[in-house]
Protein backbone atom coordinates (compact mmCIF):
# COMPACT_ATOMS: atom_id res chain seq x y z
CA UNK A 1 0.00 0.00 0.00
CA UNK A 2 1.13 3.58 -1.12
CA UNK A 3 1.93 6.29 1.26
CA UNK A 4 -0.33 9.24 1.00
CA UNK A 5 0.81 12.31 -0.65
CA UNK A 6 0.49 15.85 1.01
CA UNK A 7 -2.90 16.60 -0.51
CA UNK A 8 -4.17 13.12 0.28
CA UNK A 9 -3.15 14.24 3.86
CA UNK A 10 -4.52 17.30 4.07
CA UNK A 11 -8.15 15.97 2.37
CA UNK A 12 -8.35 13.62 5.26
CA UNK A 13 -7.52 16.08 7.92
CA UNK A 14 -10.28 18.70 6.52
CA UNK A 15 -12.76 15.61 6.87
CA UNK A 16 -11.29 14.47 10.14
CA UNK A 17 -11.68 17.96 11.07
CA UNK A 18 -14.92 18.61 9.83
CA UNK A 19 -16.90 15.06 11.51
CA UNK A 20 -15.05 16.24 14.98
CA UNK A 21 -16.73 19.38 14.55
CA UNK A 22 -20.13 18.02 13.72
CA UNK A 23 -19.35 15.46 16.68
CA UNK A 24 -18.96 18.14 19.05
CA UNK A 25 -21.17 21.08 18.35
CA UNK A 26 -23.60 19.65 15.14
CA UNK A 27 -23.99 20.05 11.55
CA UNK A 28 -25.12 23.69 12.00
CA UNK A 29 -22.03 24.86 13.54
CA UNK A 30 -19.92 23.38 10.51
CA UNK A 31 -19.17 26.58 8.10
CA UNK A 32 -16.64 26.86 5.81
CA UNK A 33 -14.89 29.00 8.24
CA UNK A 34 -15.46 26.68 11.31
CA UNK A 35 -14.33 23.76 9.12
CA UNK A 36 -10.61 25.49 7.99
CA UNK A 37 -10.51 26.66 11.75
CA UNK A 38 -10.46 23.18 12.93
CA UNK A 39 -8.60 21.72 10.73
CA UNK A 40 -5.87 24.30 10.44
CA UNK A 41 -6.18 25.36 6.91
CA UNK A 42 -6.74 28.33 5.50
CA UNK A 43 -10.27 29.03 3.46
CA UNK A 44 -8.65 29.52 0.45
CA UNK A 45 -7.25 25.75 0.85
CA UNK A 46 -10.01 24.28 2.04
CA UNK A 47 -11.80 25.31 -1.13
CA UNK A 48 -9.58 23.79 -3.20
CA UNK A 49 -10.75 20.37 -1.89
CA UNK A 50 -14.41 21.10 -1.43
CA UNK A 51 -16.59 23.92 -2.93
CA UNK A 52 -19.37 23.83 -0.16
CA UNK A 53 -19.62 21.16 3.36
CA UNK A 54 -22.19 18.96 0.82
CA UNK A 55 -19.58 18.38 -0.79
CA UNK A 56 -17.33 16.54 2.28
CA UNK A 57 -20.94 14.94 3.16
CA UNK A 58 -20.71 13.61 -0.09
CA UNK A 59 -17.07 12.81 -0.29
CA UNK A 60 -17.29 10.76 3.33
CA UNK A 61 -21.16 8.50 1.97
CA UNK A 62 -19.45 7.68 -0.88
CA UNK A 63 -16.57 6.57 0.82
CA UNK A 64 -18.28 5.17 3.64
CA UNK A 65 -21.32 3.42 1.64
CA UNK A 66 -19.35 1.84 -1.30
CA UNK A 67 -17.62 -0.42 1.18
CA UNK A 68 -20.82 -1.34 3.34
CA UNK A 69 -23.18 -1.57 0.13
CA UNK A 70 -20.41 -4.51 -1.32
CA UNK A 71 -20.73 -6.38 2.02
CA UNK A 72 -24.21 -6.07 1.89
CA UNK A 73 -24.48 -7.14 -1.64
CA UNK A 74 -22.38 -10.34 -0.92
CA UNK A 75 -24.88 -10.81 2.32
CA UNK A 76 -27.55 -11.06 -0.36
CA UNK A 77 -26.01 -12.90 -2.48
CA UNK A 78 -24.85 -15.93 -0.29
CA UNK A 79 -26.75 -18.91 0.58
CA UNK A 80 -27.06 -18.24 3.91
CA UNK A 81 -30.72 -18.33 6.40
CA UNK A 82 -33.39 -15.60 6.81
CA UNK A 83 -32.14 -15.29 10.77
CA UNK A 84 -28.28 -14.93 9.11
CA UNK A 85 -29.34 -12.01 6.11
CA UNK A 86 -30.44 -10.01 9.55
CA UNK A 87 -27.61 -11.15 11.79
CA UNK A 88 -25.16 -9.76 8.77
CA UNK A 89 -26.75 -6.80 7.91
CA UNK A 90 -27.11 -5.81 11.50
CA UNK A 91 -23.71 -6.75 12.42
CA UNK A 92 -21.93 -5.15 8.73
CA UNK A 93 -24.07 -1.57 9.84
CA UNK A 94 -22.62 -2.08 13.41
CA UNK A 95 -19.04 -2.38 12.97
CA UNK A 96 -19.57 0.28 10.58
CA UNK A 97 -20.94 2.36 13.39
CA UNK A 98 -17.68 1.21 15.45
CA UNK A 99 -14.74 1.66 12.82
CA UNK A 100 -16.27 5.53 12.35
CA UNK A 101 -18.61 6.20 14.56
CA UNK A 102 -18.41 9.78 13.71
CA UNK A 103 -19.08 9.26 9.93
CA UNK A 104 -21.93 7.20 10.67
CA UNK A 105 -23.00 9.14 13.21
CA UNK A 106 -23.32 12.29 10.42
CA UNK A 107 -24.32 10.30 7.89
CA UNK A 108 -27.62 7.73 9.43
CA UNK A 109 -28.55 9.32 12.52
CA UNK A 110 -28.82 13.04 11.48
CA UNK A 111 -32.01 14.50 9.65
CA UNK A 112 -32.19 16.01 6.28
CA UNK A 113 -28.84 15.33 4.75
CA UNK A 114 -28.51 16.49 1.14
CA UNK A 115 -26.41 14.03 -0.99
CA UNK A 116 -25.41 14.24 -4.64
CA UNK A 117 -26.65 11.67 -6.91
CA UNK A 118 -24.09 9.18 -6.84
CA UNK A 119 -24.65 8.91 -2.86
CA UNK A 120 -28.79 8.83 -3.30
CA UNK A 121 -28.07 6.01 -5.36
CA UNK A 122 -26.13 4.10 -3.25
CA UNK A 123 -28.57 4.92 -0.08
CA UNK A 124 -31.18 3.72 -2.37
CA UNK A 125 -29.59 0.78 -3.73
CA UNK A 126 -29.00 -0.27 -0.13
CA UNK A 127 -32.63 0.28 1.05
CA UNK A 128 -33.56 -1.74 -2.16
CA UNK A 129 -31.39 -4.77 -1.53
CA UNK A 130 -33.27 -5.32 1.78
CA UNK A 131 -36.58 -4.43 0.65
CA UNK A 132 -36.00 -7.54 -1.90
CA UNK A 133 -35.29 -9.78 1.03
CA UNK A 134 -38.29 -8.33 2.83
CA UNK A 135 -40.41 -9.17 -0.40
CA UNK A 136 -39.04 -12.47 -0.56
CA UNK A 137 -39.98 -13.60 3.20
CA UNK A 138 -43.46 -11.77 2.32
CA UNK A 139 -43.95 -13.91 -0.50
CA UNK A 140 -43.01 -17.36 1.28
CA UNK A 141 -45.95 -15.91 4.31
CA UNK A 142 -42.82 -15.60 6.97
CA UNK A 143 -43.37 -11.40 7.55
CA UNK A 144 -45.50 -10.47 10.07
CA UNK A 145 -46.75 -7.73 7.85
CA UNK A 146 -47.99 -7.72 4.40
CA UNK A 147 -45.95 -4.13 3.05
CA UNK A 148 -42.17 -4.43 3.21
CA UNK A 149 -41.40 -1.12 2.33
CA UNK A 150 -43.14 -0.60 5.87
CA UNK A 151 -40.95 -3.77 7.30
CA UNK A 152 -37.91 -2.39 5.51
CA UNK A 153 -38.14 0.80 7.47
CA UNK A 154 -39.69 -0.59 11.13
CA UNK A 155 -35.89 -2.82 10.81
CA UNK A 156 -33.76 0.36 9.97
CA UNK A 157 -35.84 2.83 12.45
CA UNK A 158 -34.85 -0.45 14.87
CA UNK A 159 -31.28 -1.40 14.12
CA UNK A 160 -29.97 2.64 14.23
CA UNK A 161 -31.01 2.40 17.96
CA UNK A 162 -28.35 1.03 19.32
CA UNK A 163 -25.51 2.91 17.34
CA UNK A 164 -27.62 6.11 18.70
CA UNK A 165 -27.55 4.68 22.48
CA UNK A 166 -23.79 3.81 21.50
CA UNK A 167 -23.37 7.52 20.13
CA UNK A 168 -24.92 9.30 23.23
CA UNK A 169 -22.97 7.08 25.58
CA UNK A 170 -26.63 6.33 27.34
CA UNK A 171 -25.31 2.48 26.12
CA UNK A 172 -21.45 1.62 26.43
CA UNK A 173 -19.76 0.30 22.96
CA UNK A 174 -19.03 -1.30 20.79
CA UNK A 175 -22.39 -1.77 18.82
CA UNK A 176 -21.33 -5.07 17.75
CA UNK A 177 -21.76 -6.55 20.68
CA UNK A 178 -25.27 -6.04 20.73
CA UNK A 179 -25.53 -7.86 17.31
CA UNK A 180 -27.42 -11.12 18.55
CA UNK A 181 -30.08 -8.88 21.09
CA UNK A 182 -31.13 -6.72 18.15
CA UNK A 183 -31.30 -9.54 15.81
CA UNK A 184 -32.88 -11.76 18.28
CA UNK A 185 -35.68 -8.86 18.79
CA UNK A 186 -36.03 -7.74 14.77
CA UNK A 187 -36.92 -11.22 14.20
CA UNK A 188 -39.38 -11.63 16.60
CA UNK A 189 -40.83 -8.17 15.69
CA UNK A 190 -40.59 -8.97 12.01
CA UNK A 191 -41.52 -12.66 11.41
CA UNK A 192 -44.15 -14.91 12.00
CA UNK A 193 -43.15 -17.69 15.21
CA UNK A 194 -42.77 -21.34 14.12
């Protein structure tokens, strides 16, 4: 592996910068200005790298989302059981959650982020891959409920709560190790019992 050059360096300081900002005082407080303050740039620099903070938001989903969308796409692609697809989706989103916590944290559990097309694609693309799985244990009768758009989104409002608990320190980390609870509990919530 290649050593990273200067710019390379300085991109992932701005972003480094800019999610320790957003950590500490929220996406509001992030300006331009706040952003080259924390990182130690000047404005002028930072704007080579990024013309506006949609932009890094953009820049850190893309880079954040192409890996867990490919380990999600294998997940649905494997032979595995209903109760595994859940235990490896929830457990692929976790230690995402725990390898960045404050990329994930910015990018699932704040409201109303803007993101450019390629980054609303992959969001979607993710969403879709599980809604197909939903569909499929509609169609064999196994889902609780008849609309898996509907189950698609009661699992996601249910598997960010422990990276929020995490995030908030009301729950200690990591979030993987509450893997088995919260897929334990989406089954039961989600499927019909034996």
């Amino acid at each position: 592996m290649s050593e990273l050059t200067k710019g390379e360096k300085t991109k992932a300081r701005i972003i480094e910068s800019f999610l320790r900002l957003v950590g500490r005082d929220g996406i509001g407080s992030a300006t331009m200005r706040s952003i080259a303050k924390e990182a130690d740039v000047t404005e002028g620099l930072l704007y080579r790298y990024f013309k506006n903070k949609d932009a890094m938001i953009d820049e850190i989903w893309g880079t954040f989302m192409e890996v867990m969308v490919q380990e999600k796409r294998t997940i649905m692609s494997s032979d595995t059981t209903d109760e595994d697809v859940f235990r490896k989706w929830i457990h692929t989103s976790y230690r995402a959650y725990d390898e960045n916590p404050a990329a994930f944290a910015l990018l699932f559990l704040e409201d109303g982020l803007e993101l450019g097309t390629k980054n609303k694609n992959l969001r979607q693309e993710q969403f879709k891959l599980f809604k197909e799985f939903m569909e499929s244990l509609a169609n064999r009768g196994l889902l609780i409920i008849d609309d898996a758009t509907l189950g698609t989104n009661l699992f996601a409002a249910q598997m960010l709560v422990i990276p929020r608990l995490v995030h908030t320190g009301r729950m200690p980390g990591p979030a993987t190790q509450y893997t088995d609870c919260m897929t334990l509990m989406t089954t039961r919530v989600l499927l019909k019992g034996e």
